[in-house]
C-alpha atoms as a PDB file:
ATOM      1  CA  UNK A   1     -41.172 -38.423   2.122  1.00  0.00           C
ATOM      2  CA  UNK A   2     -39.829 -39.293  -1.492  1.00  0.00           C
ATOM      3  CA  UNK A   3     -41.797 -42.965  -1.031  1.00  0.00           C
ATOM      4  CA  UNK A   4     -45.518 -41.262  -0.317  1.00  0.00           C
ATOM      5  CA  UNK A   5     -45.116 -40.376  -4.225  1.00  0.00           C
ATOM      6  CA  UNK A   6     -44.425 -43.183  -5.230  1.00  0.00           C
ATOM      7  CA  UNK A   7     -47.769 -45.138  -3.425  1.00  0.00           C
ATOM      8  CA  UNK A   8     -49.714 -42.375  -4.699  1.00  0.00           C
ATOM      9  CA  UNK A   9     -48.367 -42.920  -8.528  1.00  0.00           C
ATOM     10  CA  UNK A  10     -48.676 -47.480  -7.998  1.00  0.00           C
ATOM     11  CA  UNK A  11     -52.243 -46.372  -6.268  1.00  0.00           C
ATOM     12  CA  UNK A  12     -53.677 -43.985  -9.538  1.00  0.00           C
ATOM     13  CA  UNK A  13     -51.910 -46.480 -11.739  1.00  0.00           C
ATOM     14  CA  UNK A  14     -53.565 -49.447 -10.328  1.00  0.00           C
ATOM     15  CA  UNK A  15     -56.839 -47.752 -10.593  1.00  0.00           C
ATOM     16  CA  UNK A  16     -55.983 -47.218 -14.299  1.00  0.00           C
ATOM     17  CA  UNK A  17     -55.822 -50.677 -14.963  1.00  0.00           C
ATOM     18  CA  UNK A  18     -58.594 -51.987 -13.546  1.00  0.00           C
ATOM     19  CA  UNK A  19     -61.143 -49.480 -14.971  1.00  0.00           C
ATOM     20  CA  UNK A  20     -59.228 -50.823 -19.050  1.00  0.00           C
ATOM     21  CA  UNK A  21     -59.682 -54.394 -17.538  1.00  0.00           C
ATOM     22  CA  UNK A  22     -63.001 -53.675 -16.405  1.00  0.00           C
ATOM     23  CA  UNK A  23     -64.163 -52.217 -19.831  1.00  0.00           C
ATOM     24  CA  UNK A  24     -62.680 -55.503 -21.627  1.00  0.00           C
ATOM     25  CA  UNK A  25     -64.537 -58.136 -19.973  1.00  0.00           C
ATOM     26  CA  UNK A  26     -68.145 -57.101 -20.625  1.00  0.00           C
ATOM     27  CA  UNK A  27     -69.249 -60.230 -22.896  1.00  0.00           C
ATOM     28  CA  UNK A  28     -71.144 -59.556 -25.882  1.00  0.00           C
ATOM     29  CA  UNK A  29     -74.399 -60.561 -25.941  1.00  0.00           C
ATOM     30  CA  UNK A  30     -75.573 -63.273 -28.370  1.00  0.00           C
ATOM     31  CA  UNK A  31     -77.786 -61.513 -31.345  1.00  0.00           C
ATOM     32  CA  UNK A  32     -79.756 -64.401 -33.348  1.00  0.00           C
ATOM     33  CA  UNK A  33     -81.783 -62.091 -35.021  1.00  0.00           C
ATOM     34  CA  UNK A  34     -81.243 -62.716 -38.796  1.00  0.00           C
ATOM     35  CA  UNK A  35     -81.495 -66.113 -37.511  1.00  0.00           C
ATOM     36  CA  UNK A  36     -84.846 -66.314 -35.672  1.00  0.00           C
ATOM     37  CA  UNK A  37     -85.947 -64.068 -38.638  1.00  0.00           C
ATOM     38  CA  UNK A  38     -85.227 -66.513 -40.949  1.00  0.00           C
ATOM     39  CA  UNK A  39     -86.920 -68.948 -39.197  1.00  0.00           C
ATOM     40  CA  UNK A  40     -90.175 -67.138 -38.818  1.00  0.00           C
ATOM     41  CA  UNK A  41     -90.323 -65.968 -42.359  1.00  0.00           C
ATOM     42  CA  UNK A  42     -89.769 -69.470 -43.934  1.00  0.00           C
ATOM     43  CA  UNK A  43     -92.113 -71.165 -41.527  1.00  0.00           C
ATOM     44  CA  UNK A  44     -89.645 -73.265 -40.306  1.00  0.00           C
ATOM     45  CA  UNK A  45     -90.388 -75.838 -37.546  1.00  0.00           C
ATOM     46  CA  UNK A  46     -89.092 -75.007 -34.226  1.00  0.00           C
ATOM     47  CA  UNK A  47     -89.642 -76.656 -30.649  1.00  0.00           C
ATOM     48  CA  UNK A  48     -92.647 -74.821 -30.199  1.00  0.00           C
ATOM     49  CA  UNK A  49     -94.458 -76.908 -32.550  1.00  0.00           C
ATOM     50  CA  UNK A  50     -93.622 -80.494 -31.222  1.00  0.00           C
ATOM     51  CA  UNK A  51     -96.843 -82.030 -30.226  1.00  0.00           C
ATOM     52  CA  UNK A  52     -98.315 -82.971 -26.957  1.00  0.00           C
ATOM     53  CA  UNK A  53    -100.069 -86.106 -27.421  1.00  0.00           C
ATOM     54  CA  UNK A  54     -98.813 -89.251 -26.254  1.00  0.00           C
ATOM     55  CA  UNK A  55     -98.096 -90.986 -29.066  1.00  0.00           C
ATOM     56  CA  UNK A  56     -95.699 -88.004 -30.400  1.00  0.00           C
ATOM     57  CA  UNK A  57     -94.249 -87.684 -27.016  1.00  0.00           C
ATOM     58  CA  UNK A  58     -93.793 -90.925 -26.833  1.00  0.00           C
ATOM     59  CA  UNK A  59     -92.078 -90.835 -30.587  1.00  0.00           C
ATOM     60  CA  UNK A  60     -89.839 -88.100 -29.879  1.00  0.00           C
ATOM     61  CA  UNK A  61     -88.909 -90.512 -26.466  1.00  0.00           C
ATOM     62  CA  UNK A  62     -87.729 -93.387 -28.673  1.00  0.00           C
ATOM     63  CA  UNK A  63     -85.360 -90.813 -31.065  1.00  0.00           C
ATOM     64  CA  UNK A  64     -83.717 -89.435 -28.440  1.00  0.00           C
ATOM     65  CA  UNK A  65     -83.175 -92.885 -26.540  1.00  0.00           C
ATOM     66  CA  UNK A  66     -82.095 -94.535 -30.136  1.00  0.00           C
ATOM     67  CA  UNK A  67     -79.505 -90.796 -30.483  1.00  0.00           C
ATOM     68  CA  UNK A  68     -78.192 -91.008 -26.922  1.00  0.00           C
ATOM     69  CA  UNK A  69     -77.290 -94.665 -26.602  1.00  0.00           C
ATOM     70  CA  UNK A  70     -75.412 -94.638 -29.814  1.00  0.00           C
ATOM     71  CA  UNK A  71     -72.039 -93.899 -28.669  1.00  0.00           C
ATOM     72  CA  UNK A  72     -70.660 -93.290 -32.541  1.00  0.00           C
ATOM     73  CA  UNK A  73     -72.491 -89.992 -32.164  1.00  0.00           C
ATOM     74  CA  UNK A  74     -71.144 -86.617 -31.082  1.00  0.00           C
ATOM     75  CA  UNK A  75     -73.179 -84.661 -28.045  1.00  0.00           C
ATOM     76  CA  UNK A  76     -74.796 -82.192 -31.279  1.00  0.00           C
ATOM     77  CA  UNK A  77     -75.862 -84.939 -32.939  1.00  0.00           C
ATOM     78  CA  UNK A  78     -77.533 -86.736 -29.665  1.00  0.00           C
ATOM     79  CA  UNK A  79     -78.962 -83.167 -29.238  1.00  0.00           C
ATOM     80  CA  UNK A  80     -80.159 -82.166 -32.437  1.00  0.00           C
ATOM     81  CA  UNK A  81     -84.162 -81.128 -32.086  1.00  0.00           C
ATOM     82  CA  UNK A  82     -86.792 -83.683 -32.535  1.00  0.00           C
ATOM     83  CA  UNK A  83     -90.081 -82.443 -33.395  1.00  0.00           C
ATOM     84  CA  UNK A  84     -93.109 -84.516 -33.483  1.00  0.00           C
ATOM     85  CA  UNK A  85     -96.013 -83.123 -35.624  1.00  0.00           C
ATOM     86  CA  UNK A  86     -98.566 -85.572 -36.542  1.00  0.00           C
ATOM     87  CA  UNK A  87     -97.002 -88.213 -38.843  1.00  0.00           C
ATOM     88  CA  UNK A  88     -93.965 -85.818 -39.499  1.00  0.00           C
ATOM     89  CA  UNK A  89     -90.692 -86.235 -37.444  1.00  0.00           C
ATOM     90  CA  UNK A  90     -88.095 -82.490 -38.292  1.00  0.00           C
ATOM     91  CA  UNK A  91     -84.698 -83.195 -37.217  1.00  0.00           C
ATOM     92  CA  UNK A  92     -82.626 -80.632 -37.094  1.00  0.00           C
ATOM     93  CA  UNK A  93     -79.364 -79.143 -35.901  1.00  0.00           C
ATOM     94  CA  UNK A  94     -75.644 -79.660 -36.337  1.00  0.00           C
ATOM     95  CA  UNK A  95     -73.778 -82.919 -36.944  1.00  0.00           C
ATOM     96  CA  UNK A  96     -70.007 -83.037 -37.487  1.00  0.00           C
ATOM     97  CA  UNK A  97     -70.165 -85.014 -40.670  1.00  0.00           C
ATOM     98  CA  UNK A  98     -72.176 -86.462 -43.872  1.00  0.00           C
ATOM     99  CA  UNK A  99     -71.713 -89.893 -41.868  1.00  0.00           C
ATOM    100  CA  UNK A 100     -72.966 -89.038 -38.981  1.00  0.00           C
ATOM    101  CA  UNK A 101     -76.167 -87.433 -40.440  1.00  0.00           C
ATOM    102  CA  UNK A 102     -76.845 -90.621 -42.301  1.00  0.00           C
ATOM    103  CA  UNK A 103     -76.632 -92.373 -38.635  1.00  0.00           C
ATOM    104  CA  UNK A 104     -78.772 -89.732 -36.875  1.00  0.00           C
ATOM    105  CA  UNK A 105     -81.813 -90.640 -39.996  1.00  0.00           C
ATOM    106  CA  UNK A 106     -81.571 -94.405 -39.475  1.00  0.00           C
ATOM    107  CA  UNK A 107     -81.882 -93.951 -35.705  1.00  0.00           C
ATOM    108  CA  UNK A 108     -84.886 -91.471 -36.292  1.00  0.00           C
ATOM    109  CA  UNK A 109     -86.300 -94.351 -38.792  1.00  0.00           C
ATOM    110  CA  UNK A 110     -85.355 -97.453 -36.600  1.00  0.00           C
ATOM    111  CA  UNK A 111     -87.593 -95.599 -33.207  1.00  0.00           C
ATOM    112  CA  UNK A 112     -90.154 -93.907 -35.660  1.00  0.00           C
ATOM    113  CA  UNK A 113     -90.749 -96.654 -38.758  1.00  0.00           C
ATOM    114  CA  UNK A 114     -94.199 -95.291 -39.976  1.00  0.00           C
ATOM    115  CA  UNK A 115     -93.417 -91.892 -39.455  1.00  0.00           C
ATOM    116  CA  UNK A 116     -92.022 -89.423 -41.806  1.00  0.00           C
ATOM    117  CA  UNK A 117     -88.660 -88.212 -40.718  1.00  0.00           C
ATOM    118  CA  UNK A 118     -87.669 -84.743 -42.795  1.00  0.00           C
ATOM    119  CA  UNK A 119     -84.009 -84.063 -42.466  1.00  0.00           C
ATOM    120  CA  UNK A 120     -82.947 -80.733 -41.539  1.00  0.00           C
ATOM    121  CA  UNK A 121     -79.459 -81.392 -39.915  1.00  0.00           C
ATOM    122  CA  UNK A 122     -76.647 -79.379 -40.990  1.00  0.00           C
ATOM    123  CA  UNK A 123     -72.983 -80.532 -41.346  1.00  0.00           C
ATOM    124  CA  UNK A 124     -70.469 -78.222 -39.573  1.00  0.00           C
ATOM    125  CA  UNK A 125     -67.322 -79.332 -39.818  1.00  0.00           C
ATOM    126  CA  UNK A 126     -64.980 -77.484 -37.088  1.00  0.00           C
ATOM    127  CA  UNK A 127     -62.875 -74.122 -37.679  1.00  0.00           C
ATOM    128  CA  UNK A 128     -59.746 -74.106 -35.445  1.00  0.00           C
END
């Protein structure tokens, strides 16, 4: 008799635990508000406004070809956004170092020579 008790008490308690573990793991969603925001109110280029014509598909092609075979580069920098407007080439996104944003600009230059290439990549350097 003494061990029906003793289930009942392990049973509530493991009910306990998984209802705290249970309110723990919900994952917060992202919120890039101020972000997207900013972004809107300074006009900023996004991937919306690449163009669709050949030539500046064709453009933003060559970048990414010239970004992704250079094995110097981290994966952000081989995936920063390209954006081909008319004469204009953005770049922008992360990069891990001055270095390697000087390397991303030649490769944009080197696929896109009579293009204008503005530079919006950020440096990030990692926060362990």
């Amino acid at each position: 008799m003494k061990t029906y008790p003793i289930a009942l008490l392990l049973a509530a308690s493991f009910g306990f635990v998984q209802a705290a573990l249970a309110d723990n793991t919900q994952p917060t969603q992202p919120d890039n508000s101020r972000i997207n925001r900013t972004i809107i109110e300074d006009r900023q280029k996004t991937a919306e406004d690449q163009g669709s014509s050949a030539s500046e598909v064709e453009v933003a092609r060559l970048i990414r070809q010239e970004l992704t075979q250079d094995d110097t580069l981290s994966v952000n920098a081989k995936n920063l956004k390209i954006i081909v407007t008319g004469s204009i080439v953005t770049l922008k996104g992360p990069v891990q170092s001055v270095a390697e944003k000087r390397r991303v600009v030649a490769c944009a230059k080197r696929a896109a020579p009579n293009r204008t290439i503005r530079d919006e990549v950020t440096v990030v350097t990692a926060s362990y």
